[in-house]
PDB file of N, CA and C in Angstrom:
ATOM      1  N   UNK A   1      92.957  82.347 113.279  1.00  0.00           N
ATOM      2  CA  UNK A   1      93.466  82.770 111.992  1.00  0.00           C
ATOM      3  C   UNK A   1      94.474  83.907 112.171  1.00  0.00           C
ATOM      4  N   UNK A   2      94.310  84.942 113.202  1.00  0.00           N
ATOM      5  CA  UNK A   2      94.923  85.808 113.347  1.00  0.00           C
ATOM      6  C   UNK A   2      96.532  85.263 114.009  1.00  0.00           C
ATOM      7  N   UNK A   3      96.137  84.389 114.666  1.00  0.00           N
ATOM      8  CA  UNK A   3      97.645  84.085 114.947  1.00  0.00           C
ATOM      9  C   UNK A   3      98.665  83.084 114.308  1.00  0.00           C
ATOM     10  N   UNK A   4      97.863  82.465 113.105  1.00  0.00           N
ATOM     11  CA  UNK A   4      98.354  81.747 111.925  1.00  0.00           C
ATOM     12  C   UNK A   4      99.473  83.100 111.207  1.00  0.00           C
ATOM     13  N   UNK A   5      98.877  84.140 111.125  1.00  0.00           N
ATOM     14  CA  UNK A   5      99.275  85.645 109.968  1.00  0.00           C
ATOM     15  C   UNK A   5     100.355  86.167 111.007  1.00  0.00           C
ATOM     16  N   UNK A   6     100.170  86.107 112.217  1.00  0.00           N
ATOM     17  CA  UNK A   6     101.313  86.467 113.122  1.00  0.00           C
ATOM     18  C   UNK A   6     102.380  85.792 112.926  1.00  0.00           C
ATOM     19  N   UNK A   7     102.236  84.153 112.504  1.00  0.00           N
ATOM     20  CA  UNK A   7     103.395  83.411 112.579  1.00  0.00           C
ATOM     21  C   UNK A   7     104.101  83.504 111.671  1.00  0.00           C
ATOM     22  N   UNK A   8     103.742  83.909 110.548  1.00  0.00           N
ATOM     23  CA  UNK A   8     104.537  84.215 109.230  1.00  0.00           C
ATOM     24  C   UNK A   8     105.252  85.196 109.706  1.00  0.00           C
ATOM     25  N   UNK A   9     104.639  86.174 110.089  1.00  0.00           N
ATOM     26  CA  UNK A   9     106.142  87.400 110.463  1.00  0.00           C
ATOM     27  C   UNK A   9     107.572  87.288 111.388  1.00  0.00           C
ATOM     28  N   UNK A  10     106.984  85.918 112.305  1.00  0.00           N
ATOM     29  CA  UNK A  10     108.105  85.574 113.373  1.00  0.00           C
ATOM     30  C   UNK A  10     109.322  84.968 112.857  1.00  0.00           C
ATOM     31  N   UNK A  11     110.580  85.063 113.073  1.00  0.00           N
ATOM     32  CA  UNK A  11     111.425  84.506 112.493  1.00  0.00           C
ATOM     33  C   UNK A  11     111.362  83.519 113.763  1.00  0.00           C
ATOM     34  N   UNK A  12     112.519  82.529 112.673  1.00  0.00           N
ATOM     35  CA  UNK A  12     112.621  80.974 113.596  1.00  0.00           C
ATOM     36  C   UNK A  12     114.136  80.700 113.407  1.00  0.00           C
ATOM     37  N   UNK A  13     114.489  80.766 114.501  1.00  0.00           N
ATOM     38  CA  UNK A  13     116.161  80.141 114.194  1.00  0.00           C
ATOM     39  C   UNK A  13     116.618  79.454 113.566  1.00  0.00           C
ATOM     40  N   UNK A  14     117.712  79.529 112.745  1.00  0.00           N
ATOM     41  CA  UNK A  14     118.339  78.842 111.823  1.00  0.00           C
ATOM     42  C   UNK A  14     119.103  77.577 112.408  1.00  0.00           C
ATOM     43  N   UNK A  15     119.371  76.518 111.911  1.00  0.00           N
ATOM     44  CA  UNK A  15     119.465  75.364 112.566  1.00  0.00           C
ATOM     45  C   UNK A  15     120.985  75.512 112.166  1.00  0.00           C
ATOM     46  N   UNK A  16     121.791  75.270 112.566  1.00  0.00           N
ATOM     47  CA  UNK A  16     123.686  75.389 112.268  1.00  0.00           C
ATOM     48  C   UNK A  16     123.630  73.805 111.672  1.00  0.00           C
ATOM     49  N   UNK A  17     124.570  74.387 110.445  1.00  0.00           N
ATOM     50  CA  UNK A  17     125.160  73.400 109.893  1.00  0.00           C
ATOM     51  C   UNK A  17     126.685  73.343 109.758  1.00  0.00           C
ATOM     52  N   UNK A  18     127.066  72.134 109.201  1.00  0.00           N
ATOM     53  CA  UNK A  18     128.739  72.000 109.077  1.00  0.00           C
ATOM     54  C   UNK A  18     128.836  72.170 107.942  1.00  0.00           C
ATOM     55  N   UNK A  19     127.737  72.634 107.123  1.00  0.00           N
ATOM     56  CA  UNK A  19     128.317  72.649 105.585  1.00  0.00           C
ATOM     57  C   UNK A  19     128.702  74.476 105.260  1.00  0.00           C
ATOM     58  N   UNK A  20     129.418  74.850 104.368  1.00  0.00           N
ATOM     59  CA  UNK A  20     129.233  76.166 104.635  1.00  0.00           C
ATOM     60  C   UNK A  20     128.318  76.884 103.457  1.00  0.00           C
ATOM     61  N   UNK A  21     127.868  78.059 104.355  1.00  0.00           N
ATOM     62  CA  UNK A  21     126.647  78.257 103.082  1.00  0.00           C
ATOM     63  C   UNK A  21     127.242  79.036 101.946  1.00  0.00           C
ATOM     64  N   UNK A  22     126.047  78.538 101.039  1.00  0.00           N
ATOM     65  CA  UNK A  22     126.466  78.892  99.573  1.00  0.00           C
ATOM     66  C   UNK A  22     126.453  80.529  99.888  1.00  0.00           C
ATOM     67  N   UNK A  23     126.777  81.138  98.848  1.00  0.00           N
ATOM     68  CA  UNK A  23     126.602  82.733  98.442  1.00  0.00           C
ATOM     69  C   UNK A  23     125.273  82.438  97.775  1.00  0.00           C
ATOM     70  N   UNK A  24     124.712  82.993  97.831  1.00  0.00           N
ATOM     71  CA  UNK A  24     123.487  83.693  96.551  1.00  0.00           C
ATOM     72  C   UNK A  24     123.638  84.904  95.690  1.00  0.00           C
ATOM     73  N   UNK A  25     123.834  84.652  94.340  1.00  0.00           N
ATOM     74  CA  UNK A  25     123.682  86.024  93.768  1.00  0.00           C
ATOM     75  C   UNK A  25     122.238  86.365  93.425  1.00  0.00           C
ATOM     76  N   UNK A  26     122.142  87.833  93.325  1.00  0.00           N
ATOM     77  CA  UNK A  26     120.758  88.109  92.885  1.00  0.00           C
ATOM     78  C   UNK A  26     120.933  88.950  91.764  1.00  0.00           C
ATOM     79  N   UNK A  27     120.470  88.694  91.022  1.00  0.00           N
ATOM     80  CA  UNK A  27     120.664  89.857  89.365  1.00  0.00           C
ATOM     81  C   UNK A  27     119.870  91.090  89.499  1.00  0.00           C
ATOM     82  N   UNK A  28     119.106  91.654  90.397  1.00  0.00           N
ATOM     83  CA  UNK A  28     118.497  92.605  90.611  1.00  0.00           C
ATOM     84  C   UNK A  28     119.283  93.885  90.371  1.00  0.00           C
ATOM     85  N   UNK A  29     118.829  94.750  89.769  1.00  0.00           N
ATOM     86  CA  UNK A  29     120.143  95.798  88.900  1.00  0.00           C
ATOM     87  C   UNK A  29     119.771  96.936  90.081  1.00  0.00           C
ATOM     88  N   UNK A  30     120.949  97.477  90.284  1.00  0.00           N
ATOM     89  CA  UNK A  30     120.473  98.373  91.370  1.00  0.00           C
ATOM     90  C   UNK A  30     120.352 100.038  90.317  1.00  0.00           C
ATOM     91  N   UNK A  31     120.046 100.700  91.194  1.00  0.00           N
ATOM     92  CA  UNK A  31     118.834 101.566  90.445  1.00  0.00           C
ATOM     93  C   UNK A  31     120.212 102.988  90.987  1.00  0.00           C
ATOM     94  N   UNK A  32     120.848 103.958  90.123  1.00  0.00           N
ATOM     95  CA  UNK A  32     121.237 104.617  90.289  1.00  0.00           C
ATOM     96  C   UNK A  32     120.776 105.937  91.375  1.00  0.00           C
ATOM     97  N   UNK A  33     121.702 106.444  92.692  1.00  0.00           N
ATOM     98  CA  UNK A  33     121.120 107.016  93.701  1.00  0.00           C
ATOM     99  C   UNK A  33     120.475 108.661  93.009  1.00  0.00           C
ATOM    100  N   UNK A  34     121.451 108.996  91.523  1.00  0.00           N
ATOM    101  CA  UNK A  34     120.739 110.146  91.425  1.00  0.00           C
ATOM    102  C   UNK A  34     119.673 110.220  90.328  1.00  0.00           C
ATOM    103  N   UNK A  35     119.577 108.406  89.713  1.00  0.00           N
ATOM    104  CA  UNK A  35     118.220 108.117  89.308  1.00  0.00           C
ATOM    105  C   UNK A  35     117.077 108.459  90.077  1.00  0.00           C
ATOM    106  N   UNK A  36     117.214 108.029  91.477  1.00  0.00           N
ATOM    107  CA  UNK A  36     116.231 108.015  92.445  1.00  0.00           C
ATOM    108  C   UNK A  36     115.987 109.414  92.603  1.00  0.00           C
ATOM    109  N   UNK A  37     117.373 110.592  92.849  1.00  0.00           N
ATOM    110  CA  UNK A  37     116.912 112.063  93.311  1.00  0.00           C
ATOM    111  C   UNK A  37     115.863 112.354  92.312  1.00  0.00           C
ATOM    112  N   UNK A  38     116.389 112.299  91.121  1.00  0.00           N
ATOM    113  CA  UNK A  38     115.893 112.738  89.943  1.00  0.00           C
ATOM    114  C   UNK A  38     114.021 112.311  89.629  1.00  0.00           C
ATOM    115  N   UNK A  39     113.726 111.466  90.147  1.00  0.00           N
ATOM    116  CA  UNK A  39     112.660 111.016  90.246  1.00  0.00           C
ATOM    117  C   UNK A  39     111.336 111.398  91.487  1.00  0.00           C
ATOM    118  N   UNK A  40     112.147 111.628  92.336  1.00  0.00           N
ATOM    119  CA  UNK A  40     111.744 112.249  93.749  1.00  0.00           C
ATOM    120  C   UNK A  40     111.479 113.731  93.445  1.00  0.00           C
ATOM    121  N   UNK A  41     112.366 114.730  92.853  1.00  0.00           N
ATOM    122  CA  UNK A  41     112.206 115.680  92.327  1.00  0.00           C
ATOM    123  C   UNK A  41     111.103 115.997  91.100  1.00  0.00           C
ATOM    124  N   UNK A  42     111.130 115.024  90.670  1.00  0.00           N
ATOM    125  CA  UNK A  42     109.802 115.241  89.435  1.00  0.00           C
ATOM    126  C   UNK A  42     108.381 115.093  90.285  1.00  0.00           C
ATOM    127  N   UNK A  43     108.488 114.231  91.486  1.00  0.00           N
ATOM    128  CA  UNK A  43     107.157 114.251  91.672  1.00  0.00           C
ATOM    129  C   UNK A  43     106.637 115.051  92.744  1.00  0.00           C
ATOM    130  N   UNK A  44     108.050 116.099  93.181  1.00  0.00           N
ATOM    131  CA  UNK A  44     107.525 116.808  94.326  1.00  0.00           C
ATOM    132  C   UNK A  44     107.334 118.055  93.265  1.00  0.00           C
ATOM    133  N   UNK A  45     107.905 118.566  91.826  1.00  0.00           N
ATOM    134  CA  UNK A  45     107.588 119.224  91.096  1.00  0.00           C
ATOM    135  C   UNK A  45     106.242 119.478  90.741  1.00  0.00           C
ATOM    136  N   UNK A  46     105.256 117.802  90.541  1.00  0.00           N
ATOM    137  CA  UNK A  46     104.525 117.872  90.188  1.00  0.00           C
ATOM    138  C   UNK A  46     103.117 118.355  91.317  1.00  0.00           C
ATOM    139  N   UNK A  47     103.528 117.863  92.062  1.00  0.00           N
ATOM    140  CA  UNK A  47     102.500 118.408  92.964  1.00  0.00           C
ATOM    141  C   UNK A  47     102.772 120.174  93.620  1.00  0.00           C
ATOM    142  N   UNK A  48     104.143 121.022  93.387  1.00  0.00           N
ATOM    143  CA  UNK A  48     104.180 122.370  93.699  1.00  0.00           C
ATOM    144  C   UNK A  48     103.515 122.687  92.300  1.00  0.00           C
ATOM    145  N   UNK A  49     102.818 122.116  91.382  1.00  0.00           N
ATOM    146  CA  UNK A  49     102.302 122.971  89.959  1.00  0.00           C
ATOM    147  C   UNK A  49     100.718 122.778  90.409  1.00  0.00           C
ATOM    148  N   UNK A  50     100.602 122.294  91.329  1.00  0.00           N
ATOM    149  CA  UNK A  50      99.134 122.017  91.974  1.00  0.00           C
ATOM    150  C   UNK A  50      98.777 122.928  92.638  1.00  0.00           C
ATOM    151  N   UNK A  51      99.736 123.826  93.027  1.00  0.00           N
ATOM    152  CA  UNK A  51      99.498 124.749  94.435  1.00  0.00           C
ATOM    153  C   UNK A  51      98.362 126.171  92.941  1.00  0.00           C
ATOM    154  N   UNK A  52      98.313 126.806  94.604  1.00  0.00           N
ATOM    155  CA  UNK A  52      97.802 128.339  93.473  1.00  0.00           C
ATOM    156  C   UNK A  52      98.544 128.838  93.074  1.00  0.00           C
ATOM    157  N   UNK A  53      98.770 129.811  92.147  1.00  0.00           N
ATOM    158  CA  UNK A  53      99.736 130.685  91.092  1.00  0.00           C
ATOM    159  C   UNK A  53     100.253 131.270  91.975  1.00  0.00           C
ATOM    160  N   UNK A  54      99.330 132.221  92.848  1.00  0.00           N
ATOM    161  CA  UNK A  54     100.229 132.871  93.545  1.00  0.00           C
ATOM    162  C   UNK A  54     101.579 132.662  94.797  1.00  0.00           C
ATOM    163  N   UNK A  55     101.410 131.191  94.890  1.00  0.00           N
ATOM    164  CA  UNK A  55     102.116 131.003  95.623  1.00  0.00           C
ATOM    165  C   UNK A  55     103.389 130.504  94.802  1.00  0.00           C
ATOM    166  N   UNK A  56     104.897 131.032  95.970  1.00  0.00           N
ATOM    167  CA  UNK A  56     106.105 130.744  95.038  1.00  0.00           C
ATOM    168  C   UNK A  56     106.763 129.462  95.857  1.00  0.00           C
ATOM    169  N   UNK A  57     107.353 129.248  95.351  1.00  0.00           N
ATOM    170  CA  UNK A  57     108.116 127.972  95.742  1.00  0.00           C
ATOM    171  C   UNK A  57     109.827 128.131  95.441  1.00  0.00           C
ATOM    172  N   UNK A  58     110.980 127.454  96.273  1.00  0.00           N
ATOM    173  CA  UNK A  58     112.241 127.156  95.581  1.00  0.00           C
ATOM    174  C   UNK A  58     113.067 126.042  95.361  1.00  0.00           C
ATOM    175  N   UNK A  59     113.505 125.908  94.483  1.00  0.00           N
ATOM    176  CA  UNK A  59     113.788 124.306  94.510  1.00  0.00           C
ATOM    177  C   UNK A  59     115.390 124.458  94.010  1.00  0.00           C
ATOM    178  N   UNK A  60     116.288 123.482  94.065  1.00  0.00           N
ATOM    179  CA  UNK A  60     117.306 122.884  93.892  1.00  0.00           C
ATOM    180  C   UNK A  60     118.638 124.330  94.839  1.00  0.00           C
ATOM    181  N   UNK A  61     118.021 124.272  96.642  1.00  0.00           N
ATOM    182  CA  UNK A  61     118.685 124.686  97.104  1.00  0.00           C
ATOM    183  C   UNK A  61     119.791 123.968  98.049  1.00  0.00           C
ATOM    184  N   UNK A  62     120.985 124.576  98.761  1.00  0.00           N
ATOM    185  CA  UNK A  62     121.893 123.483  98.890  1.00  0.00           C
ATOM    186  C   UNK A  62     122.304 123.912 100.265  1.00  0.00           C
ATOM    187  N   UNK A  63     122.037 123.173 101.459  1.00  0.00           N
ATOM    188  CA  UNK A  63     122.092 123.470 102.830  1.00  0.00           C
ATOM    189  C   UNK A  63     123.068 123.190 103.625  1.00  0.00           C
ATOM    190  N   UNK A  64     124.352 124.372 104.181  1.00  0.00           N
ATOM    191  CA  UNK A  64     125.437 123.541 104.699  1.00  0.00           C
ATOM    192  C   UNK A  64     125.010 122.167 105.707  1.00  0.00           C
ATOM    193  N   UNK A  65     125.372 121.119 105.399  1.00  0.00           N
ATOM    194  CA  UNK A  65     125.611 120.187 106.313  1.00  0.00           C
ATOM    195  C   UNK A  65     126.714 119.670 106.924  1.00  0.00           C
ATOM    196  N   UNK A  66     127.807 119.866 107.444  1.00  0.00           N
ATOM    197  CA  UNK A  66     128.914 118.880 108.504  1.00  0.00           C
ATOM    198  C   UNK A  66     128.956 117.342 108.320  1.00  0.00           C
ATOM    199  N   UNK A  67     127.787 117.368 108.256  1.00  0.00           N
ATOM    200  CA  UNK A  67     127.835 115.728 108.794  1.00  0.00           C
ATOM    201  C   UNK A  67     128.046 114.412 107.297  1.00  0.00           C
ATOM    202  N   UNK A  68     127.520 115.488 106.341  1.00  0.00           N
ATOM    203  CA  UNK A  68     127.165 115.363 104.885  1.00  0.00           C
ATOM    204  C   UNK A  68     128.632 114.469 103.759  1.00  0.00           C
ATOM    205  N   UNK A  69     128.451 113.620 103.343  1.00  0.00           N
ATOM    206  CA  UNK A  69     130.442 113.480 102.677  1.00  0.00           C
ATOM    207  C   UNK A  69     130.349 114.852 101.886  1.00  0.00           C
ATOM    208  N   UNK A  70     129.747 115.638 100.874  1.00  0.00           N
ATOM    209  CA  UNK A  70     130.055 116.766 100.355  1.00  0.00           C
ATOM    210  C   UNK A  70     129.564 118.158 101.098  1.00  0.00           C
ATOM    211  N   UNK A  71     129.039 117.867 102.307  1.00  0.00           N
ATOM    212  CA  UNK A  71     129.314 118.822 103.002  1.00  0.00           C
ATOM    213  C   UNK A  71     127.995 119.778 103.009  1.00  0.00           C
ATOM    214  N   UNK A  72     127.131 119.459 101.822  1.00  0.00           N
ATOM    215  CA  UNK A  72     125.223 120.111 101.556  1.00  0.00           C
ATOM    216  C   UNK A  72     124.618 118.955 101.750  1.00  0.00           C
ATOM    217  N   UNK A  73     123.356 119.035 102.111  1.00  0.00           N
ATOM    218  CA  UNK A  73     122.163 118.422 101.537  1.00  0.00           C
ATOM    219  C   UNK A  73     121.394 119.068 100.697  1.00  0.00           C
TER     220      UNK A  73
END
């Protein structure tokens, strides 16, 4: 059984054809990147309101990066 569940993960070569392949579209809406920050940030918010009082925290700081296209992370 265990190596039935292995075989699903293996890929298997694609057989070449002369026809050429279709495109596929997929309607899957892509999800805005500073939707995502914005969301990532709420839930690391939510867990620094977990900590004890006395402890401080800082958030929305901006770190030279080089490598970065605007140059922070």
């Amino acid at each position: 059984m265990f190596k039935k569940l292995l075989a699903l993960f293996k890929s298997t070569p694609e057989k070449k054809s002369t026809q050429q392949p279709t495109k596929k579209k997929t309607s899957k809406p892509k999800i805005e990147s500073t939707r995502i920050g914005k969301l990532g940030e709420h839930k690391i918010n939510i867990q620094l309101d977990q900590l004890p009082k006395d402890c401080r925290h800082l958030n929305d700081l901006l770190d030279p990066n080089p490598k970065s296209r605007t140059g922070y992370s």
